[in-house]
Protein backbone atom coordinates (compact mmCIF):
# COMPACT_ATOMS: atom_id res chain seq x y z
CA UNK A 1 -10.57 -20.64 -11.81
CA UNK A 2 -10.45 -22.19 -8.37
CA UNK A 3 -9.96 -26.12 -7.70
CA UNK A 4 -12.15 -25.78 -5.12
CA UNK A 5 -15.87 -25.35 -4.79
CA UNK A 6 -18.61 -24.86 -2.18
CA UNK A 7 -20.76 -27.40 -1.78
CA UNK A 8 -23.86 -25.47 -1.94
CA UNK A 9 -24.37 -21.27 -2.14
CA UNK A 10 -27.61 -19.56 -1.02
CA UNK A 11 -28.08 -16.16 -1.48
CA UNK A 12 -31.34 -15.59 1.64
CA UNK A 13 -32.10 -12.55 0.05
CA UNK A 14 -31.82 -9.98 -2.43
CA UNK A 15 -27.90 -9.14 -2.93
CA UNK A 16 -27.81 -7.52 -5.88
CA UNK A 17 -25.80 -9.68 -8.01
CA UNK A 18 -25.56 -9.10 -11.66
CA UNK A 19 -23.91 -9.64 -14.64
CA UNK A 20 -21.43 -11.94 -15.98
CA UNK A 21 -19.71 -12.03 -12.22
CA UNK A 22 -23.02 -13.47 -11.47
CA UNK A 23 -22.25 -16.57 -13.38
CA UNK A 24 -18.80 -16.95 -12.29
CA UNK A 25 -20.27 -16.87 -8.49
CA UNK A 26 -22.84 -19.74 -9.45
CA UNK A 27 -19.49 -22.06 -11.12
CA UNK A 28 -18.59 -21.96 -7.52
CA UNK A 29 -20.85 -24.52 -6.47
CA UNK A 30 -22.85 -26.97 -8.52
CA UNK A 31 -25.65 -25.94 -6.47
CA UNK A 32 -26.91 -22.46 -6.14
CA UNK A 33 -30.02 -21.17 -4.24
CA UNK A 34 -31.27 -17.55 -4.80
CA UNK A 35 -34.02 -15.85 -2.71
CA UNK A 36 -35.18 -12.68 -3.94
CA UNK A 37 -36.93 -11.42 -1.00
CA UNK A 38 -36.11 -10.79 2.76
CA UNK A 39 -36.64 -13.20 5.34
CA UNK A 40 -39.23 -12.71 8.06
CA UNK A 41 -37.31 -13.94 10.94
CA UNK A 42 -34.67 -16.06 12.31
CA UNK A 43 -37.10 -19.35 11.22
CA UNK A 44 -36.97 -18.76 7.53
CA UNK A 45 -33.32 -17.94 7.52
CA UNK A 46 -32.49 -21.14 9.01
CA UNK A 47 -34.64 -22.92 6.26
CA UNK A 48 -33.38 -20.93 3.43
CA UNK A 49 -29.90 -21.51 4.38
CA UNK A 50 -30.18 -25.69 5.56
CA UNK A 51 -26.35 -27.37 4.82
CA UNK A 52 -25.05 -24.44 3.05
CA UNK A 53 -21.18 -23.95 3.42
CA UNK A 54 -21.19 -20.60 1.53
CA UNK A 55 -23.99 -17.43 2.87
CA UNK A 56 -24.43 -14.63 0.46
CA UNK A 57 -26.45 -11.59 2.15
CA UNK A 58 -27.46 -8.03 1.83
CA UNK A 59 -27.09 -5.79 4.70
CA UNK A 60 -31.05 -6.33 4.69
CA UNK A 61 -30.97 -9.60 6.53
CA UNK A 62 -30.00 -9.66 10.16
CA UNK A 63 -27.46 -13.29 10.26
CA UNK A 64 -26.93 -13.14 14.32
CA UNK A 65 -25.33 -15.92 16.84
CA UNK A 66 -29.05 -17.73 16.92
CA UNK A 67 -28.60 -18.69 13.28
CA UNK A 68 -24.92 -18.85 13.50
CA UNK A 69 -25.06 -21.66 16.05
CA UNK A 70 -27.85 -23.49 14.33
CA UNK A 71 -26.15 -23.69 10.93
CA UNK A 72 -22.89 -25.60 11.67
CA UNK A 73 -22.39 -26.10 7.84
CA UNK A 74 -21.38 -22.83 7.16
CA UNK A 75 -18.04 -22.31 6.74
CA UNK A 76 -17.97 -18.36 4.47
CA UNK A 77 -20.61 -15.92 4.63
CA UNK A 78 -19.77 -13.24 1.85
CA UNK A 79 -21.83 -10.48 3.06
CA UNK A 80 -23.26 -8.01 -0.25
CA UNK A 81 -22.13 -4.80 1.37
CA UNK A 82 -19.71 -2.91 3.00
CA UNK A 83 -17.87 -4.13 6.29
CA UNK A 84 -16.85 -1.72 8.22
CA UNK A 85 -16.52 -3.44 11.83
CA UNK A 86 -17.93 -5.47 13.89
CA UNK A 87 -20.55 -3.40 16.00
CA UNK A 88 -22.10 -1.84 12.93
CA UNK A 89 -22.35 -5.52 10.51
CA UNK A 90 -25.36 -7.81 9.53
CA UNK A 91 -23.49 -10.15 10.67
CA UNK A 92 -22.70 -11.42 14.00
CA UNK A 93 -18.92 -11.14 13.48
CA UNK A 94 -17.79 -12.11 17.03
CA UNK A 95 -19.78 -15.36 16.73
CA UNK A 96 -18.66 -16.23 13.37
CA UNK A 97 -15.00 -16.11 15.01
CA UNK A 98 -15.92 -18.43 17.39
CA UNK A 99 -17.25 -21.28 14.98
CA UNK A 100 -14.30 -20.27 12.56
CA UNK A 101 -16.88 -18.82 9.83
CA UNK A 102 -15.23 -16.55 7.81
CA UNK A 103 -16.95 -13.40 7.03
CA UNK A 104 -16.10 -11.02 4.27
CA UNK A 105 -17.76 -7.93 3.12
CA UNK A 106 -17.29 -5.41 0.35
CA UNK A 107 -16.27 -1.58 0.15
CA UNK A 108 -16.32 1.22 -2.43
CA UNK A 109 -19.24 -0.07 -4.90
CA UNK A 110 -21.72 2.51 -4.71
CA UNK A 111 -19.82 5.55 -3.98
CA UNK A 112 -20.51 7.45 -7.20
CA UNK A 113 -24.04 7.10 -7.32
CA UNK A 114 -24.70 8.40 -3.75
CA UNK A 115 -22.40 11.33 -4.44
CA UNK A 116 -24.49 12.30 -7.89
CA UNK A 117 -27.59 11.54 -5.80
CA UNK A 118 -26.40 14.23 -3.26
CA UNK A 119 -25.29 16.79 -4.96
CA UNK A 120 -28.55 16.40 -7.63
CA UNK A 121 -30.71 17.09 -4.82
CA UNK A 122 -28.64 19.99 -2.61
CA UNK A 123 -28.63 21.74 -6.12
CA UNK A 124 -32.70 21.24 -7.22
CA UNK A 125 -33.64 22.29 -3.31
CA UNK A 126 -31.62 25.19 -3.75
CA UNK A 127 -32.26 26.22 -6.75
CA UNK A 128 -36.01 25.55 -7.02
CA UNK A 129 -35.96 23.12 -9.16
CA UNK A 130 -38.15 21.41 -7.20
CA UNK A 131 -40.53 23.30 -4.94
CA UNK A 132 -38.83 23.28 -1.76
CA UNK A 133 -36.47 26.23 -1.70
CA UNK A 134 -37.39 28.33 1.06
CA UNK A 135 -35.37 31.51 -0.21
CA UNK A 136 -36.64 34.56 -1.67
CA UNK A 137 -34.65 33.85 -4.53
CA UNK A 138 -32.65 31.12 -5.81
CA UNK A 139 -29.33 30.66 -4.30
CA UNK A 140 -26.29 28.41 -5.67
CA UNK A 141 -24.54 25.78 -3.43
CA UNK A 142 -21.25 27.23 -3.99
CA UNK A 143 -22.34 29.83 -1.36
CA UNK A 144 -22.69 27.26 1.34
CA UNK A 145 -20.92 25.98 3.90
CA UNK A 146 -20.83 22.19 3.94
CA UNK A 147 -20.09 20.02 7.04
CA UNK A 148 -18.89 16.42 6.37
CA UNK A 149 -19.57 14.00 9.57
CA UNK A 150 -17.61 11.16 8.96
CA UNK A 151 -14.77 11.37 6.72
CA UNK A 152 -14.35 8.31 5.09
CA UNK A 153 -13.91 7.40 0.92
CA UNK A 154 -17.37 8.42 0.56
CA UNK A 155 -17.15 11.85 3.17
CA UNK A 156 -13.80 12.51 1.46
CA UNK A 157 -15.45 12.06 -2.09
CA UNK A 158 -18.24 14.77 -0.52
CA UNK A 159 -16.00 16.81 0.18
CA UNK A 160 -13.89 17.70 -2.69
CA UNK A 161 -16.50 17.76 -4.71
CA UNK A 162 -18.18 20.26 -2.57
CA UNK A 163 -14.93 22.09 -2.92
CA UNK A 164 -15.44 21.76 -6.65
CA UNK A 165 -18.41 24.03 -6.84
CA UNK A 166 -16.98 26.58 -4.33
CA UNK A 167 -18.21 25.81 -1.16
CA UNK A 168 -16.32 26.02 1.87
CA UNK A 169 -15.90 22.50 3.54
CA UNK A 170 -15.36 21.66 7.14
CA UNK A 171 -15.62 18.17 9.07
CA UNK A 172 -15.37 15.95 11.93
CA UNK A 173 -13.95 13.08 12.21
CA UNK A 174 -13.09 10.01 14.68
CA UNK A 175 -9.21 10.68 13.51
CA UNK A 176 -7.87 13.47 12.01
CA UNK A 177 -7.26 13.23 8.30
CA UNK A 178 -4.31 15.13 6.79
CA UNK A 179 -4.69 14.42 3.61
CA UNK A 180 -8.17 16.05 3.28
CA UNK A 181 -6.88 19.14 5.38
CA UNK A 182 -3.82 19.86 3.05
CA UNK A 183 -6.81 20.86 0.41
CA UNK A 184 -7.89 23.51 2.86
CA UNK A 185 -10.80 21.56 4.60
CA UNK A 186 -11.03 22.18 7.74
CA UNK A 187 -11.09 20.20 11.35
CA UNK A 188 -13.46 20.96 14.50
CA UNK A 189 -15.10 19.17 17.01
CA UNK A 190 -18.59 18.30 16.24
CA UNK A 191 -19.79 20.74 18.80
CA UNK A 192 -17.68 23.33 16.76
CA UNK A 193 -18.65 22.70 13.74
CA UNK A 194 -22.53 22.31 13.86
CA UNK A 195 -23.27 25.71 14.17
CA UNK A 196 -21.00 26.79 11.04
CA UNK A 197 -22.57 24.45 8.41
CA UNK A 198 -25.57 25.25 6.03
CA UNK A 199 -25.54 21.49 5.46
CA UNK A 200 -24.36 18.55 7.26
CA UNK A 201 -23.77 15.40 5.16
CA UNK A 202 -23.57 12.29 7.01
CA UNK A 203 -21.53 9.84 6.19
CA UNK A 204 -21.27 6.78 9.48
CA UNK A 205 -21.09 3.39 10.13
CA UNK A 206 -24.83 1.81 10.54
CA UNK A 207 -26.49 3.33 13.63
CA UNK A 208 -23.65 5.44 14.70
CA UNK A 209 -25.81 7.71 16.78
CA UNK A 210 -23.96 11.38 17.22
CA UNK A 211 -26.18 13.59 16.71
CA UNK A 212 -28.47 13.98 20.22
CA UNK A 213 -30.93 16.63 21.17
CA UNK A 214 -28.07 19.05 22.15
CA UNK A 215 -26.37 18.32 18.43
CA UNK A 216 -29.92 19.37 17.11
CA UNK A 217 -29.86 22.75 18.93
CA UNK A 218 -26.81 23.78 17.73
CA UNK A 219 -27.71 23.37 13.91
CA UNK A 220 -27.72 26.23 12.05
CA UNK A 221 -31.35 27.37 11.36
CA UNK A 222 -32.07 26.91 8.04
CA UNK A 223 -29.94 24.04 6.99
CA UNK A 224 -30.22 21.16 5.24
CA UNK A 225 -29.26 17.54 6.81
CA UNK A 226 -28.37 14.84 4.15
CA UNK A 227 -28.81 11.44 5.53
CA UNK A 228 -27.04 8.51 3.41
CA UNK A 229 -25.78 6.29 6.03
CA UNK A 230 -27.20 2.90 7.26
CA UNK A 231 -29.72 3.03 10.20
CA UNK A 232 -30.30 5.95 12.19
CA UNK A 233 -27.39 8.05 13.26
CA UNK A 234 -29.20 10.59 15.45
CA UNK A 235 -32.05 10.69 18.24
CA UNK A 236 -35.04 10.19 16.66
CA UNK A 237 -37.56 12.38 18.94
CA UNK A 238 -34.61 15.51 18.29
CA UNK A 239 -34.35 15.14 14.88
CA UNK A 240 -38.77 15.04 14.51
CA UNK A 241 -38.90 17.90 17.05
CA UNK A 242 -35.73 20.14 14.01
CA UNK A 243 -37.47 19.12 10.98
CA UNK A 244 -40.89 21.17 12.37
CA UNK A 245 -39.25 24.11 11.46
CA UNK A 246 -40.41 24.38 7.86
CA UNK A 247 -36.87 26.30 7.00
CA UNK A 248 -34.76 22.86 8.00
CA UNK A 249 -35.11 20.38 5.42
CA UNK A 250 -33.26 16.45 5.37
CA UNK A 251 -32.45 14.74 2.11
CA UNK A 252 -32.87 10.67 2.78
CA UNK A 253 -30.98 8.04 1.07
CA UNK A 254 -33.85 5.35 -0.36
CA UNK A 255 -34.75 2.07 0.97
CA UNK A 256 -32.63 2.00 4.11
CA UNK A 257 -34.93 4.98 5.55
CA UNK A 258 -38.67 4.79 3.71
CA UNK A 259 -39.90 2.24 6.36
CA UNK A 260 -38.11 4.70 9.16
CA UNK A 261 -39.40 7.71 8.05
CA UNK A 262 -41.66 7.13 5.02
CA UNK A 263 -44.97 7.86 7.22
CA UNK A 264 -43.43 11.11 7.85
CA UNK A 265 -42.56 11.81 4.56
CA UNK A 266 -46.10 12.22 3.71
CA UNK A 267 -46.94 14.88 6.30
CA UNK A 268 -43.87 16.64 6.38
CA UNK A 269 -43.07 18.42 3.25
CA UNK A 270 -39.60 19.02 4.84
CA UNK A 271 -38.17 15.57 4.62
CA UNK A 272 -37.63 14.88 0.86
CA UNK A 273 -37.16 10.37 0.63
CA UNK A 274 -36.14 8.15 -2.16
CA UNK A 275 -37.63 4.81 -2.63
CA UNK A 276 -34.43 3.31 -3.99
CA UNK A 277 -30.80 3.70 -2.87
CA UNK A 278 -28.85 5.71 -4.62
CA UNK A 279 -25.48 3.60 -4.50
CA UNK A 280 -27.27 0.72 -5.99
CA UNK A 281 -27.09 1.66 -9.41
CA UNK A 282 -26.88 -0.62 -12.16
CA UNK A 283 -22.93 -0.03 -12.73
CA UNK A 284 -22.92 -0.45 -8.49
CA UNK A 285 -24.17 -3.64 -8.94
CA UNK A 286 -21.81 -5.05 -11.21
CA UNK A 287 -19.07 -3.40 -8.90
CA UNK A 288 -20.34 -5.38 -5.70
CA UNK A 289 -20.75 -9.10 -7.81
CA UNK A 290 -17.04 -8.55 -8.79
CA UNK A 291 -16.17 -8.44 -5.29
CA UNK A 292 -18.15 -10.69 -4.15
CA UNK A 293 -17.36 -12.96 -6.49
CA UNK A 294 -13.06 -11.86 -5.48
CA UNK A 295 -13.95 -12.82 -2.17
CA UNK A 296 -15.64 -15.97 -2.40
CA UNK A 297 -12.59 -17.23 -4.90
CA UNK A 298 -9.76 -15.72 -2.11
CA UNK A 299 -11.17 -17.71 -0.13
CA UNK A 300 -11.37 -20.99 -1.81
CA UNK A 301 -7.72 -20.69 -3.04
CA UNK A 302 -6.43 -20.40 0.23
């Protein structure tokens, strides 16, 4: 158990902490503010957070240099989901530098469930399980080619498992991976490798937009597009204008996308929308407090 302790932790909205990592993170601090809710704007996330030293956030609240600037108490902000650089965070991480606020996020929580949620819906749209299989008959998933667009732990988790039920696996990539490509997955530029896939999994940093009205055109018609990344990773007005076709179809990962697209969801039988996410399962949860709570005591130690 640390020496140290914050002087006061508030969680400004709902960061999915659970468990008995939960009550380790509140004997940081003998005082501990939860909201369960998001905050409206910039106003209410300056009240909710007052003289806090220690932040705690989901990737649902928007903490930028505004706030930053008018909170001079904080000296952590543990941010409730994954990291994965500066452009793409929450978090106004070049700010936070500058007032020496140090910002930590969280990886690898909710992998699992978003690769069961993926794979449970490719195989029910497929196989008619539910009633949006456009075949004639039936077809298995194993037949399919299956393009990975971004091939990070949860793209590389994709991946093998698509090579687990026989499909044949390509991606692209930033860098090259060679340890994916020694299991016979293949490389090709994005150009390249649109045109080969009967489904394109998309696995980016928030609002990594890549796929433009060109990308759109050079999808394979009918093919499935499975969205599970943060934001929007592809021109909006394209991807409205592909999903027309009543033979393309896009799987959307929950909450992130329902206020994006959930209008659309109701007239187009083509985009099939969760209202949850599907890495926030309850064993996800415990995952991300146990980091969370890792980071907050790293921190205090040192």
């Amino acid at each position: 158990m640390a020496t140290n302790k914050f002087n006061k932790i508030v969680c400004v909205d709902d960061c999915g902490l659970t468990g008995n990592y939960k009550s380790k993170i509140y004997d940081l601090s003998e005082t501990v503010i939860e909201y369960n809710n998001v905050p409206e704007n910039n106003v209410e996330i300056m009240s909710r957070i007052g003289d806090a030293d220690c932040v705690l956030v989901s990737w649902k609240t928007r903490i930028d240099a505004h706030v930053l600037s008018k909170c001079p108490g904080i000296k952590y902000i543990g941010m409730c989901c994954s990291l994965y650089d500066e452009k793409s965070a929450n978090v106004d991480i070049i700010k936070a530098n500058e007032l020496g606020i140090v910002v930590k996020g969280v990886k690898d929580y909710g992998d699992q469930g978003t690769l069961e949620f993926i794979f449970a819906q490719l195989i029910k749209l497929y196989s008619e399980i539910i009633p949006k299989q456009w075949n004639v008959e039936p077809t298995e998933i194993g037949s399919k080619t299956l393009g990975i667009l971004g091939m990070g732990i949860l793209g590389q988790m994709v991946a093998r498992m698509g090579l687990n039920f026989g499909m044949k696996v390509v991606y692209y990539n930033r860098s090259r991976k060679e340890e994916i490509e020694h299991l016979g997955i293949n490389y090709f530029p994005l150009k390249e490798m649109l045109p080969q896939c009967d489904i394109v999994s998309i696995h980016l940093p928030r609002n990594a937009n890549v796929l433009d009205a060109a990308a759109f055109k050079l999808l394979k018609e009918p093919s499935v597009l499975v969205q599970t990344s943060l934001g929007v990773p592809f021109d909006t007005d394209a991807f409205m204008e592909w999903v027309k076709n009543k033979h393309n179809y896009v799987v959307f990962d929950g909450a992130q996308n329902v206020g994006l697209f959930g209008e659309y969801a109701k007239d187009n039988p083509n985009i099939l929308i969760t209202s949850r996410s599907s890495g926030f399962t309850k064993e996800a949860k415990k995952r991300l407090t146990e980091k969370v709570w890792l980071n907050m005591l790293n921190f205090l130690e040192n």
